[in-house]
PDB file of N, CA and C in Angstrom:
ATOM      1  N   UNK A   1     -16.156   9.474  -1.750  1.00  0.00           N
ATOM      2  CA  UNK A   1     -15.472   8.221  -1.958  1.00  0.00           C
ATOM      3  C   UNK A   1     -14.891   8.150  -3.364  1.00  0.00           C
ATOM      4  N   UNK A   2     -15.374   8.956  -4.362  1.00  0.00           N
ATOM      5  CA  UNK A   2     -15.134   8.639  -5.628  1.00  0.00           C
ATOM      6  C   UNK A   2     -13.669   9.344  -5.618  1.00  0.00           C
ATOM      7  N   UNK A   3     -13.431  10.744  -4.976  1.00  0.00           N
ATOM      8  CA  UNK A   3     -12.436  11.307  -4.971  1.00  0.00           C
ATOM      9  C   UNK A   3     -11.047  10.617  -4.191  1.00  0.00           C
ATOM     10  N   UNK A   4     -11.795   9.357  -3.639  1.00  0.00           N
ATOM     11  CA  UNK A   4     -10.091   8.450  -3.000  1.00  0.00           C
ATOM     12  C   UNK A   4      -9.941   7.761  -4.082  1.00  0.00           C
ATOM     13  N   UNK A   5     -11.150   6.853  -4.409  1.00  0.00           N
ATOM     14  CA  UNK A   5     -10.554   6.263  -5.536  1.00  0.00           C
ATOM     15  C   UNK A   5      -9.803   6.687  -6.424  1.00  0.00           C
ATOM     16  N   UNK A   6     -10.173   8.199  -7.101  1.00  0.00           N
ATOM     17  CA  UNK A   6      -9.190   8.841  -8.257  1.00  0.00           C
ATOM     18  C   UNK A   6      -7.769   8.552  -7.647  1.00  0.00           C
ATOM     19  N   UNK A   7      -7.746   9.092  -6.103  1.00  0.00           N
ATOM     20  CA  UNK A   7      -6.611   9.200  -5.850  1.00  0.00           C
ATOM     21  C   UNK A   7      -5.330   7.621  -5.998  1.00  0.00           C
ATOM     22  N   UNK A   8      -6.505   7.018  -5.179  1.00  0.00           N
ATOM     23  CA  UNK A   8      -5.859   5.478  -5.604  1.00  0.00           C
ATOM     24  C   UNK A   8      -5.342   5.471  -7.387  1.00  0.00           C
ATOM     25  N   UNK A   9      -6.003   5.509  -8.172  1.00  0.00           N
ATOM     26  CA  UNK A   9      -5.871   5.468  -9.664  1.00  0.00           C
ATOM     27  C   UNK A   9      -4.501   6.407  -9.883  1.00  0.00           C
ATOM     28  N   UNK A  10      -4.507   7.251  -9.274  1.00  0.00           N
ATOM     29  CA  UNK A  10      -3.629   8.334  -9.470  1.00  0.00           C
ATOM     30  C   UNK A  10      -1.878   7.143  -9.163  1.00  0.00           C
ATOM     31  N   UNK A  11      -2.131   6.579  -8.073  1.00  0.00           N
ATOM     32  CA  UNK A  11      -1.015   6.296  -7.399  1.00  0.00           C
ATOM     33  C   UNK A  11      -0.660   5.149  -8.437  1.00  0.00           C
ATOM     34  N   UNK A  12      -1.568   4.376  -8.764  1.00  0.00           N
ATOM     35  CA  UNK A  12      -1.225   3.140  -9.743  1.00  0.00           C
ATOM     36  C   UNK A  12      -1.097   3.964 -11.117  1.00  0.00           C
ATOM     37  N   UNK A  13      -1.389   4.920 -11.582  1.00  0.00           N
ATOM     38  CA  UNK A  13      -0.654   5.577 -12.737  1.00  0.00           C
ATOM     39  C   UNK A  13       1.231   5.818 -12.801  1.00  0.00           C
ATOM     40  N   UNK A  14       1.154   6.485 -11.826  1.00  0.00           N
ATOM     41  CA  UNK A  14       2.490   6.469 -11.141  1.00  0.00           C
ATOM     42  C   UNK A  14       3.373   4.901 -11.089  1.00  0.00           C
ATOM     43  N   UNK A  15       3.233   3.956 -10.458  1.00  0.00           N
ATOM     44  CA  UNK A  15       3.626   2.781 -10.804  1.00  0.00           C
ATOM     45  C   UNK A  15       4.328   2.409 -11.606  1.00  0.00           C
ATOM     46  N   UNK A  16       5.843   2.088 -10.910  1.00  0.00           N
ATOM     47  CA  UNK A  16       6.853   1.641 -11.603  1.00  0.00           C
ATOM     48  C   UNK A  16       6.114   0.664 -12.851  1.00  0.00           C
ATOM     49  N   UNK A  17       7.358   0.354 -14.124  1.00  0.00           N
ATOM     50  CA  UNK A  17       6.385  -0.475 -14.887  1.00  0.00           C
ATOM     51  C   UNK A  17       7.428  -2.037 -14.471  1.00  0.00           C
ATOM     52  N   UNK A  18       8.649  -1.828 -13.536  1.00  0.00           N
ATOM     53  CA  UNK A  18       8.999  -3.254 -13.255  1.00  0.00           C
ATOM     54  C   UNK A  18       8.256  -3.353 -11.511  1.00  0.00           C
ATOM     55  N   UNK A  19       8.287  -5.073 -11.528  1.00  0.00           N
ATOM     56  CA  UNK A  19       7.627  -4.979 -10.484  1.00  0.00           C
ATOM     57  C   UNK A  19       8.598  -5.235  -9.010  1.00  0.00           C
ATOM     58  N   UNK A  20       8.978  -3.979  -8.152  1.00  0.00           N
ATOM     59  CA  UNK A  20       9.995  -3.820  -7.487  1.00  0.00           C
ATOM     60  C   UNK A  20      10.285  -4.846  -6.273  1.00  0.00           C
ATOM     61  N   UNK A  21       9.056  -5.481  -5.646  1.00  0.00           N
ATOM     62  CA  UNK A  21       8.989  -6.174  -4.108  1.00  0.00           C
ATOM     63  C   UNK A  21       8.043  -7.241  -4.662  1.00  0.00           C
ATOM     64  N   UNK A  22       8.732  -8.317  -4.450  1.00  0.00           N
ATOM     65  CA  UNK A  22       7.831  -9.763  -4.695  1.00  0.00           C
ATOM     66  C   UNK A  22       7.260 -10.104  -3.488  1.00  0.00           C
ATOM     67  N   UNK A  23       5.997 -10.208  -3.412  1.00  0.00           N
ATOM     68  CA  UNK A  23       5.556 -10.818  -1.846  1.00  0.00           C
ATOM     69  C   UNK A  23       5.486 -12.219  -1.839  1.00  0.00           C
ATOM     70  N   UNK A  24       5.521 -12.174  -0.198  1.00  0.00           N
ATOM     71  CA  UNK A  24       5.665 -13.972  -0.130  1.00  0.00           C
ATOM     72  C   UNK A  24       4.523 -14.133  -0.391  1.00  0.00           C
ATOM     73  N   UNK A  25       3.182 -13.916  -0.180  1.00  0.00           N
ATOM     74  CA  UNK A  25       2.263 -14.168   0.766  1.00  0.00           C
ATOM     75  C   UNK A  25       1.284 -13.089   0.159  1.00  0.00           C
ATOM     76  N   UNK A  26       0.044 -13.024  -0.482  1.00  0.00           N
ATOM     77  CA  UNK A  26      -0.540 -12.210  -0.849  1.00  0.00           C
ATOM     78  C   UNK A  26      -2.192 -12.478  -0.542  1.00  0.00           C
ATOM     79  N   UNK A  27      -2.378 -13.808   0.293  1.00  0.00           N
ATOM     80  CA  UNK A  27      -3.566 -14.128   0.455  1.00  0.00           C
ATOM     81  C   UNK A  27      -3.540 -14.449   2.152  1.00  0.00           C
ATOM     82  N   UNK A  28      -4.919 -14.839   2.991  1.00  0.00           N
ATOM     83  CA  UNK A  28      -4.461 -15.093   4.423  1.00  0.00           C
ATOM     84  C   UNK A  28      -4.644 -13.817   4.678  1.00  0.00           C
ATOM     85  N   UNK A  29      -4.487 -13.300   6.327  1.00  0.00           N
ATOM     86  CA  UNK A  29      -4.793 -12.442   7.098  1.00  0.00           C
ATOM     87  C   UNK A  29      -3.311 -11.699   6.575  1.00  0.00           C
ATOM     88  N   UNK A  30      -3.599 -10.237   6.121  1.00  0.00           N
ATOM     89  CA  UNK A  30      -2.894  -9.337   5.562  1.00  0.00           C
ATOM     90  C   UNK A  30      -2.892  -7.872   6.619  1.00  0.00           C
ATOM     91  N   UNK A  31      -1.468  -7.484   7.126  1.00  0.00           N
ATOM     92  CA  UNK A  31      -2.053  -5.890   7.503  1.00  0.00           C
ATOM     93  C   UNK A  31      -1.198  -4.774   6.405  1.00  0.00           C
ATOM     94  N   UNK A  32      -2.373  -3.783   6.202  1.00  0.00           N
ATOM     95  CA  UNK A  32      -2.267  -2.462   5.218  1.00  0.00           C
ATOM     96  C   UNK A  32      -1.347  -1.701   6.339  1.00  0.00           C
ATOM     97  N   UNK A  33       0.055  -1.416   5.825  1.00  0.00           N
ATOM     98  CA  UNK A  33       0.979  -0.714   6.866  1.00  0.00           C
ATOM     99  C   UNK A  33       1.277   0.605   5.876  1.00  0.00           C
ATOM    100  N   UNK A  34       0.355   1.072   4.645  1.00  0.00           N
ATOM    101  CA  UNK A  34       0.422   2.375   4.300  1.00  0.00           C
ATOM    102  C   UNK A  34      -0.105   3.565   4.832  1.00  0.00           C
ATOM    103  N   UNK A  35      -0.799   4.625   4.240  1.00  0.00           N
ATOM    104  CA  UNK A  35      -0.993   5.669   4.848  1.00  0.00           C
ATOM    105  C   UNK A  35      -2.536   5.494   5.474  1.00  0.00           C
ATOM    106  N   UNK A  36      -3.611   5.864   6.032  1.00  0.00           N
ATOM    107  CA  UNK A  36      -4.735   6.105   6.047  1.00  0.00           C
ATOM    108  C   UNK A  36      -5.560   6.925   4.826  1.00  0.00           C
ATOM    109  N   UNK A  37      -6.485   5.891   4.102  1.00  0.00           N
ATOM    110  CA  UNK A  37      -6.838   6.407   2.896  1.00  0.00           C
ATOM    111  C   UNK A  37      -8.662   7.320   3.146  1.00  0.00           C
ATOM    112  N   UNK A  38      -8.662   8.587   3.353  1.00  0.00           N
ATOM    113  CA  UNK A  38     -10.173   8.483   4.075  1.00  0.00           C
ATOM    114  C   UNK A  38     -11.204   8.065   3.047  1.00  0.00           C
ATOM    115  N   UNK A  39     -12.271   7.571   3.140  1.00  0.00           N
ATOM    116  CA  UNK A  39     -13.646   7.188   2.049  1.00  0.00           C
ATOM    117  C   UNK A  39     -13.306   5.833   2.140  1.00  0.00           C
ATOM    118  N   UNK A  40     -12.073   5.038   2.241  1.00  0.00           N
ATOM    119  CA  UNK A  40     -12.073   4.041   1.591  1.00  0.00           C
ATOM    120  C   UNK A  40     -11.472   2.944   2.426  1.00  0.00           C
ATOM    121  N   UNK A  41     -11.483   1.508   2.596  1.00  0.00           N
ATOM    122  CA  UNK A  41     -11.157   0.866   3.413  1.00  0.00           C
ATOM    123  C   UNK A  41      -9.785   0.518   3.755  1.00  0.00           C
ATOM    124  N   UNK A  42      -8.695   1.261   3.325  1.00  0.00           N
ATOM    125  CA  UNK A  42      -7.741   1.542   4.153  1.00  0.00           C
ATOM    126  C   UNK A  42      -7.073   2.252   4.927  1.00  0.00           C
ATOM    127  N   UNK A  43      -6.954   1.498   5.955  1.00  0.00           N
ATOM    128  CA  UNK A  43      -6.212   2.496   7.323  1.00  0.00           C
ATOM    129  C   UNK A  43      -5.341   1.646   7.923  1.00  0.00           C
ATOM    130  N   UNK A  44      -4.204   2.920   8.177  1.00  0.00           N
ATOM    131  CA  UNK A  44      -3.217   1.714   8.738  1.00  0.00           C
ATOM    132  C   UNK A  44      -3.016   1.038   9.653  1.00  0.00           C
ATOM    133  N   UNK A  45      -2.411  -0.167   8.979  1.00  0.00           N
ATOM    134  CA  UNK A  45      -2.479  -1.617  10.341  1.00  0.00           C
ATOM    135  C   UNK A  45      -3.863  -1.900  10.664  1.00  0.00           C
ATOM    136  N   UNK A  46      -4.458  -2.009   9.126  1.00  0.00           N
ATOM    137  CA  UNK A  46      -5.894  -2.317   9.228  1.00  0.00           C
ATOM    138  C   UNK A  46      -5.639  -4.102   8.833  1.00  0.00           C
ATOM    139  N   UNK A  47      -6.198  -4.674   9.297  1.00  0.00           N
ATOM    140  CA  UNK A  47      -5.794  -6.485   9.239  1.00  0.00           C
ATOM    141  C   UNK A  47      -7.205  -6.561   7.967  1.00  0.00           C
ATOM    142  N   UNK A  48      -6.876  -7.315   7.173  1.00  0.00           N
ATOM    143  CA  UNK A  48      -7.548  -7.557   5.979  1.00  0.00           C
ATOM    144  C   UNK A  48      -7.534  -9.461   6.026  1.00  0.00           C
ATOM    145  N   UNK A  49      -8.531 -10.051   7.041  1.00  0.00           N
ATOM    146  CA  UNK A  49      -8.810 -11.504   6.937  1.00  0.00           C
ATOM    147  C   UNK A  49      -8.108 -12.516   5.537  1.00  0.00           C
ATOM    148  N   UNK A  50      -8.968 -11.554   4.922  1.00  0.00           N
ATOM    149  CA  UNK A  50      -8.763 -12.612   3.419  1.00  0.00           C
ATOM    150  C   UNK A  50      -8.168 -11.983   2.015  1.00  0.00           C
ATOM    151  N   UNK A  51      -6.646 -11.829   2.689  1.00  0.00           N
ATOM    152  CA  UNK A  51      -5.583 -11.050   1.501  1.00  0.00           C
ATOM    153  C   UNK A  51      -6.172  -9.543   1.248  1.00  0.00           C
ATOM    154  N   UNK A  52      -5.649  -9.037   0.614  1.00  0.00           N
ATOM    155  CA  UNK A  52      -6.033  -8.035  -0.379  1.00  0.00           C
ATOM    156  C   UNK A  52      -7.245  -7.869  -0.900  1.00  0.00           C
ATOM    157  N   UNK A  53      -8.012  -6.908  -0.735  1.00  0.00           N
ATOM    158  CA  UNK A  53      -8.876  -6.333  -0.814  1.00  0.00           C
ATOM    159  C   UNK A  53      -9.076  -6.131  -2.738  1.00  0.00           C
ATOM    160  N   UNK A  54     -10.237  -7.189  -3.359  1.00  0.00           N
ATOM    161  CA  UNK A  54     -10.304  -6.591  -4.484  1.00  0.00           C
ATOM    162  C   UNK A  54      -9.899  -5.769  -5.427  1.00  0.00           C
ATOM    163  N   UNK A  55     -10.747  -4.369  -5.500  1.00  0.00           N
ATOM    164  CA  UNK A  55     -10.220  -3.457  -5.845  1.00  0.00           C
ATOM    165  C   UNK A  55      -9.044  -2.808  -5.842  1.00  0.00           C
ATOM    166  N   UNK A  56      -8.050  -3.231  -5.059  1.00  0.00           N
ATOM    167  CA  UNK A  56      -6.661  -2.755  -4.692  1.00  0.00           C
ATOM    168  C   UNK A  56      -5.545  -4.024  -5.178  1.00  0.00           C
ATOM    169  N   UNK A  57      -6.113  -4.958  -5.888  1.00  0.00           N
ATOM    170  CA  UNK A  57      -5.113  -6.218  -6.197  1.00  0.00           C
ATOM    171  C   UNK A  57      -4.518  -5.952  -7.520  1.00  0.00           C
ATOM    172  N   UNK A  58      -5.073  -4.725  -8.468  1.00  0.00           N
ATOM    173  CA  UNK A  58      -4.220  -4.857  -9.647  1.00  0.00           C
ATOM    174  C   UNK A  58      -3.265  -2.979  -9.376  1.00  0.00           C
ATOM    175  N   UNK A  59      -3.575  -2.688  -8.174  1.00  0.00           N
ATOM    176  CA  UNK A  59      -2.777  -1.455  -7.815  1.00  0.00           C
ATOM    177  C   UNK A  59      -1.312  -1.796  -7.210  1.00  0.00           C
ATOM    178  N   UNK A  60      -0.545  -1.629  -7.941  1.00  0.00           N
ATOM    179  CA  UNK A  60       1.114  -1.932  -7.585  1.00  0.00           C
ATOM    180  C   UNK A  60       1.618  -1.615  -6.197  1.00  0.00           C
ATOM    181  N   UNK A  61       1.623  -0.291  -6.100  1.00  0.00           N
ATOM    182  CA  UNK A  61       2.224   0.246  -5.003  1.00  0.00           C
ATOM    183  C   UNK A  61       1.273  -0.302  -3.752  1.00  0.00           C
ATOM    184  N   UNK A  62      -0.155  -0.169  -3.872  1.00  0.00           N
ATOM    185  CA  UNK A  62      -0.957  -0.380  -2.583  1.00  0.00           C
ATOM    186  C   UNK A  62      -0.912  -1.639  -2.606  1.00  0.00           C
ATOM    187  N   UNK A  63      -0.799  -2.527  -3.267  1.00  0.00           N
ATOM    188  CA  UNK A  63      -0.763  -3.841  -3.204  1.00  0.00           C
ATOM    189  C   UNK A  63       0.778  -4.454  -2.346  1.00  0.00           C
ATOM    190  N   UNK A  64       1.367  -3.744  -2.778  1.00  0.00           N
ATOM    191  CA  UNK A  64       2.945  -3.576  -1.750  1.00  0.00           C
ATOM    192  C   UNK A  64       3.157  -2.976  -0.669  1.00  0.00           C
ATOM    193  N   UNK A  65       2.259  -2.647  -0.190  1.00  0.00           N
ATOM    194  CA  UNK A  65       1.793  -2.025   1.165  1.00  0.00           C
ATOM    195  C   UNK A  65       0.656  -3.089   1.956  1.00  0.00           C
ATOM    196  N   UNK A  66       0.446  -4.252   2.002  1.00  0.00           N
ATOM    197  CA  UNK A  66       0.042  -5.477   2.489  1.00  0.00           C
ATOM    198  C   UNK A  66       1.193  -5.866   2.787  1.00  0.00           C
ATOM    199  N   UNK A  67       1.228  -6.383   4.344  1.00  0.00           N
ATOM    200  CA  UNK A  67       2.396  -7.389   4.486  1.00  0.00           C
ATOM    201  C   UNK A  67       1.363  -8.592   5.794  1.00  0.00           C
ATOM    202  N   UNK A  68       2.221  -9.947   5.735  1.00  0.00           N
ATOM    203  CA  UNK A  68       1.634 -10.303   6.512  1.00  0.00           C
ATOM    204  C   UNK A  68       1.742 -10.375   8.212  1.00  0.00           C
ATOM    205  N   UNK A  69       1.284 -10.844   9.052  1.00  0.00           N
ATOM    206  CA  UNK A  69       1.251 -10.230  10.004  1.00  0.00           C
ATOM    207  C   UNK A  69       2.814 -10.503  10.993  1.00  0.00           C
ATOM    208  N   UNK A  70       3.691 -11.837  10.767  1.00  0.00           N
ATOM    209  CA  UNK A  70       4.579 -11.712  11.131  1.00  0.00           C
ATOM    210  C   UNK A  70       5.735 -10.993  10.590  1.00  0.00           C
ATOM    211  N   UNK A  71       5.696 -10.201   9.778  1.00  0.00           N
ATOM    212  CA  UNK A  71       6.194  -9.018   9.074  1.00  0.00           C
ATOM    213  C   UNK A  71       5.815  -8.121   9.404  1.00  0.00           C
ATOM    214  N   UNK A  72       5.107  -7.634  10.331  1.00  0.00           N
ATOM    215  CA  UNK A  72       4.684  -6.295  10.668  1.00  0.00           C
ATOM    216  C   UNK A  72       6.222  -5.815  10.810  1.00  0.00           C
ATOM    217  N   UNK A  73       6.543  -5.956  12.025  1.00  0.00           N
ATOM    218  CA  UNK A  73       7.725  -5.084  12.876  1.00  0.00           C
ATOM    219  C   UNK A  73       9.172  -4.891  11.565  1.00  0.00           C
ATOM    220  N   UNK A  74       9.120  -6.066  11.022  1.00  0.00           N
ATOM    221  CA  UNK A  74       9.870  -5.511   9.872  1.00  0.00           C
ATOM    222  C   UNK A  74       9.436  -4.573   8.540  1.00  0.00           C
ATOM    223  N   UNK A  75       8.345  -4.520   8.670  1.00  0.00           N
ATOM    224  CA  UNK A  75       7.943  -3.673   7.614  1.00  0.00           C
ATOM    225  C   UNK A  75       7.615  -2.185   8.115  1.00  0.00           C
ATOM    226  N   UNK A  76       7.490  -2.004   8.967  1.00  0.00           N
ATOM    227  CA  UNK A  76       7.065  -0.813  10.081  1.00  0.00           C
ATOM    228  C   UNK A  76       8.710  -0.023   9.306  1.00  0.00           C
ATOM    229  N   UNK A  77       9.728  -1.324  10.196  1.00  0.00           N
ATOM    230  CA  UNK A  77      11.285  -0.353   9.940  1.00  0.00           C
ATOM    231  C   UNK A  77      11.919   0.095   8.881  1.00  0.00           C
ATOM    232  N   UNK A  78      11.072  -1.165   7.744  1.00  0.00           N
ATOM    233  CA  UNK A  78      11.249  -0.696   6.506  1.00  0.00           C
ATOM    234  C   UNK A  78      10.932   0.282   5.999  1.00  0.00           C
ATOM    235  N   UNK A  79       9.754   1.259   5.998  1.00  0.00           N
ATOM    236  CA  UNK A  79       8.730   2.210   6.067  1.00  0.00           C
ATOM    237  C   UNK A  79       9.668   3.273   6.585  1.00  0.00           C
ATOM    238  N   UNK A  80      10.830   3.125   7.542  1.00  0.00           N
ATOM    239  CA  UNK A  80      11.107   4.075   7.825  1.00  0.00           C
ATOM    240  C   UNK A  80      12.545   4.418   7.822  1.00  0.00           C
ATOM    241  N   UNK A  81      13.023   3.355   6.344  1.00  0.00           N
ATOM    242  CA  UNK A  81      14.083   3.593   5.790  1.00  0.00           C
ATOM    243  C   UNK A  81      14.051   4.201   4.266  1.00  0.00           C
ATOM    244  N   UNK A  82      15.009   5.264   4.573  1.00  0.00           N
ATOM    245  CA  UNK A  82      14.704   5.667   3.254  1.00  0.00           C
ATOM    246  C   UNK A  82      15.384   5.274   1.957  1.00  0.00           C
ATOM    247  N   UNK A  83      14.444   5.538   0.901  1.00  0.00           N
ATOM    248  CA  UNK A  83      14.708   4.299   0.060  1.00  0.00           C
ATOM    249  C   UNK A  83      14.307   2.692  -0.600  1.00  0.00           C
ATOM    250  N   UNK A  84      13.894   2.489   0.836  1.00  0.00           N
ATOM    251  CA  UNK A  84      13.572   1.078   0.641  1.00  0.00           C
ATOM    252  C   UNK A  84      12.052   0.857  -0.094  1.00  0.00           C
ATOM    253  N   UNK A  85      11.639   0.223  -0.783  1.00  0.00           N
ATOM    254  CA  UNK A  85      10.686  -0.177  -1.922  1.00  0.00           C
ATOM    255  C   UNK A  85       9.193   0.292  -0.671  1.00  0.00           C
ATOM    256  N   UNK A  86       9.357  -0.255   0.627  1.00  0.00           N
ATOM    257  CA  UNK A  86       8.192   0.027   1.270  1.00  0.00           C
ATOM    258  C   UNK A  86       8.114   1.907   1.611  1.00  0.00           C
ATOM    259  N   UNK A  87       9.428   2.427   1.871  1.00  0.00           N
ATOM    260  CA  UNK A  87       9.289   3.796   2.314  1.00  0.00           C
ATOM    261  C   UNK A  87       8.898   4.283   1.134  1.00  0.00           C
ATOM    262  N   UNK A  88       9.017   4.273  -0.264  1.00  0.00           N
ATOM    263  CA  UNK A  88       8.833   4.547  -1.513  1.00  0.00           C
ATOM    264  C   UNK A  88       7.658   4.389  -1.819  1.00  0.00           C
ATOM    265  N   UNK A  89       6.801   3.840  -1.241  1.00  0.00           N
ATOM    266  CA  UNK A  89       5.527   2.681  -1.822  1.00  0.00           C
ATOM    267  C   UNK A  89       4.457   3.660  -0.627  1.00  0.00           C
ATOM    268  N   UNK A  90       5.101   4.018   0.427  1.00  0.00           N
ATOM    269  CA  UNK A  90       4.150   4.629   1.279  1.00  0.00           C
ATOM    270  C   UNK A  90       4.425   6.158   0.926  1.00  0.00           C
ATOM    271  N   UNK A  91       5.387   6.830   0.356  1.00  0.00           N
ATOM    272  CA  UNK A  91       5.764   8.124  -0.014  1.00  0.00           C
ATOM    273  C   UNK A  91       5.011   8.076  -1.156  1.00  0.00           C
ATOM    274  N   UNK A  92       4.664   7.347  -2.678  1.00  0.00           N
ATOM    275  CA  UNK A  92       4.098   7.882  -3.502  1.00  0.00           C
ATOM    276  C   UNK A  92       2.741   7.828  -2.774  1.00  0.00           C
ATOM    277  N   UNK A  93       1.759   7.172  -1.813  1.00  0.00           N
ATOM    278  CA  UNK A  93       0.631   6.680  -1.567  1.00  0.00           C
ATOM    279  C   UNK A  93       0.473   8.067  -0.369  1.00  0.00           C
ATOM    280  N   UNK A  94       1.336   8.474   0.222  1.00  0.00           N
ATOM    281  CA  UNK A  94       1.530   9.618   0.951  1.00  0.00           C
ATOM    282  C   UNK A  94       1.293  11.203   0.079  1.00  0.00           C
ATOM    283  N   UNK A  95       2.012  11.060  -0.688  1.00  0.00           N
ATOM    284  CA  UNK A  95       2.165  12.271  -1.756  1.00  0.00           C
ATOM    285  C   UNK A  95       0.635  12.369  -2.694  1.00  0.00           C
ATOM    286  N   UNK A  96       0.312  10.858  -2.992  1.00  0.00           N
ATOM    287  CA  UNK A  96      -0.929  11.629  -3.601  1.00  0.00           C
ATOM    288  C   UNK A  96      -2.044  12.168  -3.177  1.00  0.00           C
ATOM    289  N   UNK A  97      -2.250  11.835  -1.428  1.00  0.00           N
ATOM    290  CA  UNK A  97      -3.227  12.093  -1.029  1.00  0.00           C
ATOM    291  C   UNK A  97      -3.298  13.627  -0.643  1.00  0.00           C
ATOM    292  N   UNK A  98      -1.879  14.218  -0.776  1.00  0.00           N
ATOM    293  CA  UNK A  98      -1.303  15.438  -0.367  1.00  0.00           C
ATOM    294  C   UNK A  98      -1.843  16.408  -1.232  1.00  0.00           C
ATOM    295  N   UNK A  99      -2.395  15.843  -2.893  1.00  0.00           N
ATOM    296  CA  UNK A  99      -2.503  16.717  -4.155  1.00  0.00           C
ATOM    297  C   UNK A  99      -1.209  16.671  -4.541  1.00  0.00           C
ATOM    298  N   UNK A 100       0.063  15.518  -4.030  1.00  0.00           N
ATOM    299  CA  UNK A 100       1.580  15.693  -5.027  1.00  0.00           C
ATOM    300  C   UNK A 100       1.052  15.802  -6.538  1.00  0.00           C
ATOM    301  N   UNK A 101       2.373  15.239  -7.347  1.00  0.00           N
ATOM    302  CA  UNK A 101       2.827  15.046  -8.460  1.00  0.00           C
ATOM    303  C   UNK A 101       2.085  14.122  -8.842  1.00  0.00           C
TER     304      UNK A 101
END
């Protein structure tokens, strides 16, 4: 478990220093539409009751990878445009678990 966390740390090192995607909505029933993180409590289109998960609220990118639940289907398509702040947000969170950059 300690070795996801690095990885998490890794990804918020990386982290733009402006902040790219303003959420509406950061508290309330939340789903994680990033990658599957193993050790650690995210997996995707995992529904998170009560916002954001602690430990992951001062992490940029994973924190931009919460959307709420009537945003799923748009955030899914977003995810799979390239470019867009969410495909970007799941590519660095993708890449580090890979051993990227």
């Amino acid at each position: 478990m300690a070795e996801e966390k690095k990885e998490a740390a890794k990804v918020e090192e990386k982290a733009p220093a402006k902040k790219v995607v303003k959420a509406e909505k950061k508290s309330g029933p939340l789903i994680y539409v990033g990658p599957t993180m193993k050790g650690t409590l995210l997996r995707t289109f995992k529904i998170f009751a009560d916002g954001i998960p602690e430990e992951y609220k001062n992490n940029a990118i994973i924190r931009g990878l919460f959307v709420p639940p009537e945003k799923l289907n748009a955030a899914r398509a977003e995810i799979g445009k390239k470019g867009s702040a969410l495909n970007v947000f799941y590519g660095k969170v993708d890449e580090s678990l890979k051993g990227g950059k």
